[in-house]
PDB file of N, CA and C in Angstrom:
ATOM      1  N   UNK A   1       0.856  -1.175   0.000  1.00  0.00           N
ATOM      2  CA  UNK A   1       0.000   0.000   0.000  1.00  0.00           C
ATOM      3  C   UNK A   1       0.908   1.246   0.000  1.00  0.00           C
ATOM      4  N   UNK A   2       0.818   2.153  -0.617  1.00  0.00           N
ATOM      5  CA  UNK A   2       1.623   3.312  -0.794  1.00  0.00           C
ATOM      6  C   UNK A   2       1.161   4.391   0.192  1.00  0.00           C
ATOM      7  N   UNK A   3       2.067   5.271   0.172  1.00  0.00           N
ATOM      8  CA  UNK A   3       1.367   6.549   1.800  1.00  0.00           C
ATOM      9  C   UNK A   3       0.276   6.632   0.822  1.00  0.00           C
ATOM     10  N   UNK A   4      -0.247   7.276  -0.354  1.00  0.00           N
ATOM     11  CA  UNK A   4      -1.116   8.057  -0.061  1.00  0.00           C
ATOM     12  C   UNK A   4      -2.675   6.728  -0.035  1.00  0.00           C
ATOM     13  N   UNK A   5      -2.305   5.914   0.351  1.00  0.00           N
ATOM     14  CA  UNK A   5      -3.013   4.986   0.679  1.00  0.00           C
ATOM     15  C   UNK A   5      -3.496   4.984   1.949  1.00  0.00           C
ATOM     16  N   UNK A   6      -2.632   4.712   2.437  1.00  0.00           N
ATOM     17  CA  UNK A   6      -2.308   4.835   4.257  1.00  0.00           C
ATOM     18  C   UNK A   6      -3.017   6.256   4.570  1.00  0.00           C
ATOM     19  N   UNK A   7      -2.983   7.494   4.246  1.00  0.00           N
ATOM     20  CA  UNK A   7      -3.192   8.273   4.374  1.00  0.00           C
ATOM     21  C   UNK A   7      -5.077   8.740   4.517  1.00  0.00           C
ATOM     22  N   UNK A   8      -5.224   7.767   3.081  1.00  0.00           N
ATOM     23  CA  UNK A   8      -6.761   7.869   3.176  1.00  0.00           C
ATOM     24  C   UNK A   8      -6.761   6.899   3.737  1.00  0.00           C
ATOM     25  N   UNK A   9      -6.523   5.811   3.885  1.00  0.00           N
ATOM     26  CA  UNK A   9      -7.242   5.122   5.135  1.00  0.00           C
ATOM     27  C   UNK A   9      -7.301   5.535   6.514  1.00  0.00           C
ATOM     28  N   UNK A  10      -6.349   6.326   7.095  1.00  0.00           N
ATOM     29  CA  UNK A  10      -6.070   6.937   8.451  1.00  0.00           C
ATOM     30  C   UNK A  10      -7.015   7.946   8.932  1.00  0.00           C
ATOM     31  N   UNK A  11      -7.330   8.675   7.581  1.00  0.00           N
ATOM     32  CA  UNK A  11      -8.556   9.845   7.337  1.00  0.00           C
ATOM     33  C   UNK A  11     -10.184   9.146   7.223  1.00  0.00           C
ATOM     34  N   UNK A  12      -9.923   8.192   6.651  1.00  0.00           N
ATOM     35  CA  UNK A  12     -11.478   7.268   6.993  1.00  0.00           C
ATOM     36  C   UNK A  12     -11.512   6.905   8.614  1.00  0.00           C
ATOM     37  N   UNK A  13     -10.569   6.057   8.618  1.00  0.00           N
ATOM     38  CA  UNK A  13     -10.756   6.256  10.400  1.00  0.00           C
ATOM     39  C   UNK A  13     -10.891   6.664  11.245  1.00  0.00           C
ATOM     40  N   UNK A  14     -10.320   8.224  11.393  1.00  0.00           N
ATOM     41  CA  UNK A  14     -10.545   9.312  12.432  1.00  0.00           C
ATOM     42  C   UNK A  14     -11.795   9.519  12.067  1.00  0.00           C
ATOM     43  N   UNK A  15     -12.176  10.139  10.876  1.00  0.00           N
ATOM     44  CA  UNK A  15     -14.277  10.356  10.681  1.00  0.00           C
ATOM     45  C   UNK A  15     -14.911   8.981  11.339  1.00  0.00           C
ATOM     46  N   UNK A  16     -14.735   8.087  10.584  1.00  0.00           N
ATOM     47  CA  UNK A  16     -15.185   6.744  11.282  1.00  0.00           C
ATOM     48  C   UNK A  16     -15.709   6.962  12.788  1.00  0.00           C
ATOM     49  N   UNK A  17     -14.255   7.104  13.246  1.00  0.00           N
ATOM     50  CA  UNK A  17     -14.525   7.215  14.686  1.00  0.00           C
ATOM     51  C   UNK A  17     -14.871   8.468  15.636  1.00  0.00           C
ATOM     52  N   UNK A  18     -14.821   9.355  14.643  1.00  0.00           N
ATOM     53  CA  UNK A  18     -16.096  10.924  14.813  1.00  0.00           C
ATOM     54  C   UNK A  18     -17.226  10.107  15.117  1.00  0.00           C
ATOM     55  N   UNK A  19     -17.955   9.614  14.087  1.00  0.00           N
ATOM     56  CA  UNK A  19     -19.364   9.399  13.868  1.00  0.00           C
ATOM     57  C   UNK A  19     -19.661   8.120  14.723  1.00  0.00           C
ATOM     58  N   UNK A  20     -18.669   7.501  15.262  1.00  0.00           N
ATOM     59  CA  UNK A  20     -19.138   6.579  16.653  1.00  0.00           C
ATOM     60  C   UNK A  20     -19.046   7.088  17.986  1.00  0.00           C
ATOM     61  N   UNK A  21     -18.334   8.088  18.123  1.00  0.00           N
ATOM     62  CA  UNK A  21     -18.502   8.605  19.448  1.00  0.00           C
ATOM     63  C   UNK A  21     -19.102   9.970  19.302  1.00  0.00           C
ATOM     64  N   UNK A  22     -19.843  10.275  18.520  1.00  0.00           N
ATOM     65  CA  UNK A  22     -20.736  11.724  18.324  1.00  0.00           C
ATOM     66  C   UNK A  22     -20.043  12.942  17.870  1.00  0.00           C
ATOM     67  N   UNK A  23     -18.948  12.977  17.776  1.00  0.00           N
ATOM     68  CA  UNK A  23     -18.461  14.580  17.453  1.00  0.00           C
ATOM     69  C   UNK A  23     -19.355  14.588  15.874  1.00  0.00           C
ATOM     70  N   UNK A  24     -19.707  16.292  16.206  1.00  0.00           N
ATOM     71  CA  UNK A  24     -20.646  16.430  14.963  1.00  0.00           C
ATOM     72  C   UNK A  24     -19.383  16.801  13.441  1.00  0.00           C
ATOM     73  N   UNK A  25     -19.845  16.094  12.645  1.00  0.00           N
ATOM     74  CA  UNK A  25     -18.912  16.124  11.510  1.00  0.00           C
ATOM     75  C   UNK A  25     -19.152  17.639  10.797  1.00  0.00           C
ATOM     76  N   UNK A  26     -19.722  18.427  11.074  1.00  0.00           N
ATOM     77  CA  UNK A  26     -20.065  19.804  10.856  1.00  0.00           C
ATOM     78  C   UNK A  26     -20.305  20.734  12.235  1.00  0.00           C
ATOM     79  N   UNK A  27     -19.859  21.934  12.395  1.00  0.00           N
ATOM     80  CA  UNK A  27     -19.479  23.052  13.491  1.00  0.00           C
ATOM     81  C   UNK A  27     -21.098  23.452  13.464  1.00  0.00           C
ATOM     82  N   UNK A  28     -21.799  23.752  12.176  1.00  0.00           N
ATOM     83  CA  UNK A  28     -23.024  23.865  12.601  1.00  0.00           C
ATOM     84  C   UNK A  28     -23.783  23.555  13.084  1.00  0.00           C
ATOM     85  N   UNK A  29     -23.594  21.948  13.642  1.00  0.00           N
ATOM     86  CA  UNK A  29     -24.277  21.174  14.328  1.00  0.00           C
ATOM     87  C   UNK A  29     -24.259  21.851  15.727  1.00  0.00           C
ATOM     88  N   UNK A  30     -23.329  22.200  16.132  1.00  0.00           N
ATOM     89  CA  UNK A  30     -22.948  22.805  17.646  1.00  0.00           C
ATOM     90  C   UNK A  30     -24.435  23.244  18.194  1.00  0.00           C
ATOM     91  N   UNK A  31     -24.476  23.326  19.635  1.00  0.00           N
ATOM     92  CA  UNK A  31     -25.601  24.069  19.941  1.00  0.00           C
ATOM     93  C   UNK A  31     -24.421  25.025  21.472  1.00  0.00           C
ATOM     94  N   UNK A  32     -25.729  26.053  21.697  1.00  0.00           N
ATOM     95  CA  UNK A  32     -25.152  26.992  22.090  1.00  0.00           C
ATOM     96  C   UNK A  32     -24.793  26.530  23.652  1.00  0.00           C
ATOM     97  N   UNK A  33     -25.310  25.431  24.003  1.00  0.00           N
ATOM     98  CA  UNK A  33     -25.051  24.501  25.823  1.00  0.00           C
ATOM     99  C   UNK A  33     -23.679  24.142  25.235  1.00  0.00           C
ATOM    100  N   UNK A  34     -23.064  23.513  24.314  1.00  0.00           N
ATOM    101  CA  UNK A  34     -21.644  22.795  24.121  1.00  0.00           C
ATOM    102  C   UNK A  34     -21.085  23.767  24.297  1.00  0.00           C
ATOM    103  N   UNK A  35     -20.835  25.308  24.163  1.00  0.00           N
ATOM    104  CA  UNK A  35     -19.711  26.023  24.004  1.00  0.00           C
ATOM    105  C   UNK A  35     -18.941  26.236  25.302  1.00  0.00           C
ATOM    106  N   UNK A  36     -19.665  26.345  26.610  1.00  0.00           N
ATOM    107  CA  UNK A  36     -18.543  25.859  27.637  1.00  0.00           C
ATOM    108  C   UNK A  36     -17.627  24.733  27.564  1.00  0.00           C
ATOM    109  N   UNK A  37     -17.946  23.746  27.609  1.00  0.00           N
ATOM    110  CA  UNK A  37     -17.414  22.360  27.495  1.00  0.00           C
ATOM    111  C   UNK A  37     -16.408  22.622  26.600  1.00  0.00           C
ATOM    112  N   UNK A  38     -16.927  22.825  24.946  1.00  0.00           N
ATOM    113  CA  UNK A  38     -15.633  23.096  24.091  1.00  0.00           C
ATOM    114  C   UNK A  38     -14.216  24.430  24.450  1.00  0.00           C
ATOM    115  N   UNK A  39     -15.227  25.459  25.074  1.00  0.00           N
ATOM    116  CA  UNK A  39     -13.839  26.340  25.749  1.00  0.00           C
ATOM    117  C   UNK A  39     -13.112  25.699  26.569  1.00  0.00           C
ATOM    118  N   UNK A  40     -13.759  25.264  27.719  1.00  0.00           N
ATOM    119  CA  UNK A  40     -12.729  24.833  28.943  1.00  0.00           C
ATOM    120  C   UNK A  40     -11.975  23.528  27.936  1.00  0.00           C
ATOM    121  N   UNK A  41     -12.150  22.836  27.093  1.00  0.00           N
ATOM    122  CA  UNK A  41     -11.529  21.533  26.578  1.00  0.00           C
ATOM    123  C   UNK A  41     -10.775  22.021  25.722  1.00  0.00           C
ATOM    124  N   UNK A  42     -10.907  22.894  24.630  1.00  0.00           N
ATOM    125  CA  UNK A  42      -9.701  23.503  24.144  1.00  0.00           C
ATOM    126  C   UNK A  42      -8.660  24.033  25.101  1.00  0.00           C
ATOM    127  N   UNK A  43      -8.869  25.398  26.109  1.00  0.00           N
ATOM    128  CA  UNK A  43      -7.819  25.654  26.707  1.00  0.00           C
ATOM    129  C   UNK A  43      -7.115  24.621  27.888  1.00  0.00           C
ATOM    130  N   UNK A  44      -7.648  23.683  27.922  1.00  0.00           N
ATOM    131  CA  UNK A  44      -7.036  22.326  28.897  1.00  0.00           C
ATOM    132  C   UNK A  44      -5.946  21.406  27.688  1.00  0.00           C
ATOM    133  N   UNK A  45      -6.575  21.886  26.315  1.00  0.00           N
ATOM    134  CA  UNK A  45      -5.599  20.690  25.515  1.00  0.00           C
ATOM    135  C   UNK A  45      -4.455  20.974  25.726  1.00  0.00           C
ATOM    136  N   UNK A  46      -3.720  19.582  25.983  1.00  0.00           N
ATOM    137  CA  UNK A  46      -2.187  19.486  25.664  1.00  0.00           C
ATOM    138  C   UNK A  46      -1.244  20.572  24.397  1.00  0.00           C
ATOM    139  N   UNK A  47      -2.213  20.519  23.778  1.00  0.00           N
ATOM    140  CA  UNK A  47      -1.357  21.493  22.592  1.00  0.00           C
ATOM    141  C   UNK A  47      -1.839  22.966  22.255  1.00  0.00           C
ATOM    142  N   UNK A  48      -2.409  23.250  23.234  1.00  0.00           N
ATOM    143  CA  UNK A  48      -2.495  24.532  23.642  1.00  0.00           C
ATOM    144  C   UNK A  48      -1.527  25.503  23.878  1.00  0.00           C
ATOM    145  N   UNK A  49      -0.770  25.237  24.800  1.00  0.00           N
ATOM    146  CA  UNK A  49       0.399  25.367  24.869  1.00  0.00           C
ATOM    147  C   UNK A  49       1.282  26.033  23.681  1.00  0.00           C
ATOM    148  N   UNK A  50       1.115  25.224  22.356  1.00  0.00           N
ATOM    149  CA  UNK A  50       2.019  25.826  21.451  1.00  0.00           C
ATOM    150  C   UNK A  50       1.726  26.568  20.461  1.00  0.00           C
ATOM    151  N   UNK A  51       0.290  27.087  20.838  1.00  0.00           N
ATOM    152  CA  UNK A  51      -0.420  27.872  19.911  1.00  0.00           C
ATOM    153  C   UNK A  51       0.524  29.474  19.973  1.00  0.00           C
ATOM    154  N   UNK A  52       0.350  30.096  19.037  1.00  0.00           N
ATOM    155  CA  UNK A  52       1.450  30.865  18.597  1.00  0.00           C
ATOM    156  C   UNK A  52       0.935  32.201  19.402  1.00  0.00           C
ATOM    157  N   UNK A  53      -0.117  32.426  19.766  1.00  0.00           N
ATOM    158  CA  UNK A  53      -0.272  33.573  20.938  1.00  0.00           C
ATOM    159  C   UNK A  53      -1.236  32.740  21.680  1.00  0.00           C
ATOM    160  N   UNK A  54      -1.263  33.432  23.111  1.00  0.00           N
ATOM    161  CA  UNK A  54      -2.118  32.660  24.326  1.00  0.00           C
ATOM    162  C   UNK A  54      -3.357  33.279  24.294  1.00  0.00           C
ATOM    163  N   UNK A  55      -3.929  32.346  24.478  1.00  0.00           N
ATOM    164  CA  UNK A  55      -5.804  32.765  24.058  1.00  0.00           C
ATOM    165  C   UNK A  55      -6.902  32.476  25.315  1.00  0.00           C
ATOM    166  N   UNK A  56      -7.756  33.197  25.941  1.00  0.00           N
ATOM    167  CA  UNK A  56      -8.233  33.235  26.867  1.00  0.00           C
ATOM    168  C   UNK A  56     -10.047  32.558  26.384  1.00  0.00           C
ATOM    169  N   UNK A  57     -10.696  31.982  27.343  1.00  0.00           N
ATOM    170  CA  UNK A  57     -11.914  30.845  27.094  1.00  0.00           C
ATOM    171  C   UNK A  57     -12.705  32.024  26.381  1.00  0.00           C
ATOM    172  N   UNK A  58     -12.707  33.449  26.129  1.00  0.00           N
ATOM    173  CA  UNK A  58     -13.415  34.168  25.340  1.00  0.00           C
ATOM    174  C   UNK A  58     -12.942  34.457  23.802  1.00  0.00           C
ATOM    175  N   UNK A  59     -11.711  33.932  24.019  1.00  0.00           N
ATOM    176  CA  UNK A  59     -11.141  33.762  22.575  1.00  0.00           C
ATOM    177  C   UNK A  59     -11.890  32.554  21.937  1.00  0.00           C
ATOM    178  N   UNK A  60     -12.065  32.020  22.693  1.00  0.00           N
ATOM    179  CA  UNK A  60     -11.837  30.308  22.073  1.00  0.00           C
ATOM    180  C   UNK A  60     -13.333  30.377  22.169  1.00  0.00           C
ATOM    181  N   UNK A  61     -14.284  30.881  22.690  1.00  0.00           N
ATOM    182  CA  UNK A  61     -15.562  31.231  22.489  1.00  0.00           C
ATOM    183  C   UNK A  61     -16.615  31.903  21.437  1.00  0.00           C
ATOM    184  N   UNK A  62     -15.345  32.889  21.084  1.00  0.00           N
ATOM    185  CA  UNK A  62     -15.878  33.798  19.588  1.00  0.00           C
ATOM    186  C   UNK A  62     -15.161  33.092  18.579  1.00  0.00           C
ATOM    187  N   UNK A  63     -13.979  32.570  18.622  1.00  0.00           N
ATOM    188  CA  UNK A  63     -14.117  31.434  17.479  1.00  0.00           C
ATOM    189  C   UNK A  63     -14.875  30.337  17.519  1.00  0.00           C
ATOM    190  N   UNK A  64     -15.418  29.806  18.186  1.00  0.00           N
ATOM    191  CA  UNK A  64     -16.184  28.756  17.757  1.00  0.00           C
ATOM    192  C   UNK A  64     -17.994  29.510  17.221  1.00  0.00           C
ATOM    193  N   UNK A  65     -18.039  30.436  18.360  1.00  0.00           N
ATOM    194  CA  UNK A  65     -19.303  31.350  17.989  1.00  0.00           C
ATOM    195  C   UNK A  65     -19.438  31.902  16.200  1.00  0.00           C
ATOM    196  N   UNK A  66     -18.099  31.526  15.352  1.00  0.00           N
ATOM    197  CA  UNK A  66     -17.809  32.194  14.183  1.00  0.00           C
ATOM    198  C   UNK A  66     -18.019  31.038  13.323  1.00  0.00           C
ATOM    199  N   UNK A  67     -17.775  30.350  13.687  1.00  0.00           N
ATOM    200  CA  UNK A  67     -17.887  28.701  13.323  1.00  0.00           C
ATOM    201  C   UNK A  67     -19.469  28.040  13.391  1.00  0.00           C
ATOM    202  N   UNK A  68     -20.123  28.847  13.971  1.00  0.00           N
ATOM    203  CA  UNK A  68     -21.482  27.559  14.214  1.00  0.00           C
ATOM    204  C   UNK A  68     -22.243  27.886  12.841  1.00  0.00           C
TER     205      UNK A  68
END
């Protein structure tokens, strides 16, 4: 199997496994009760950290608010 084989298969899998544990495969799906949960869980991620300026749960609030 060649990468770009591997590649789409790796990409079927992560959706795959979107759509078994519920993450909505579209931002519009969001409703306006998730957006705590998604702030505090973005600024808790591990790779937060290396985001290129530091962003406060109202940052991470109006982007997703831009997104729904």
């Amino acid at each position: 199997m060649d990468q770009a084989a591997y590649r789409k298969a790796a990409i079927d899998a992560v959706r795959q496994l979107s759509v078994d544990v519920g993450i909505p495969a579209k931002l519009e799906k969001l409703k306006e009760e998730d957006l705590p949960f998604l702030c505090e869980s973005a600024a808790a991620d591990a790779c937060a950290p290396g985001n290129p300026r530091e962003a406060t749960l109202a940052d991470y609030e109006a982007m997703f608010r831009k997104l729904m």
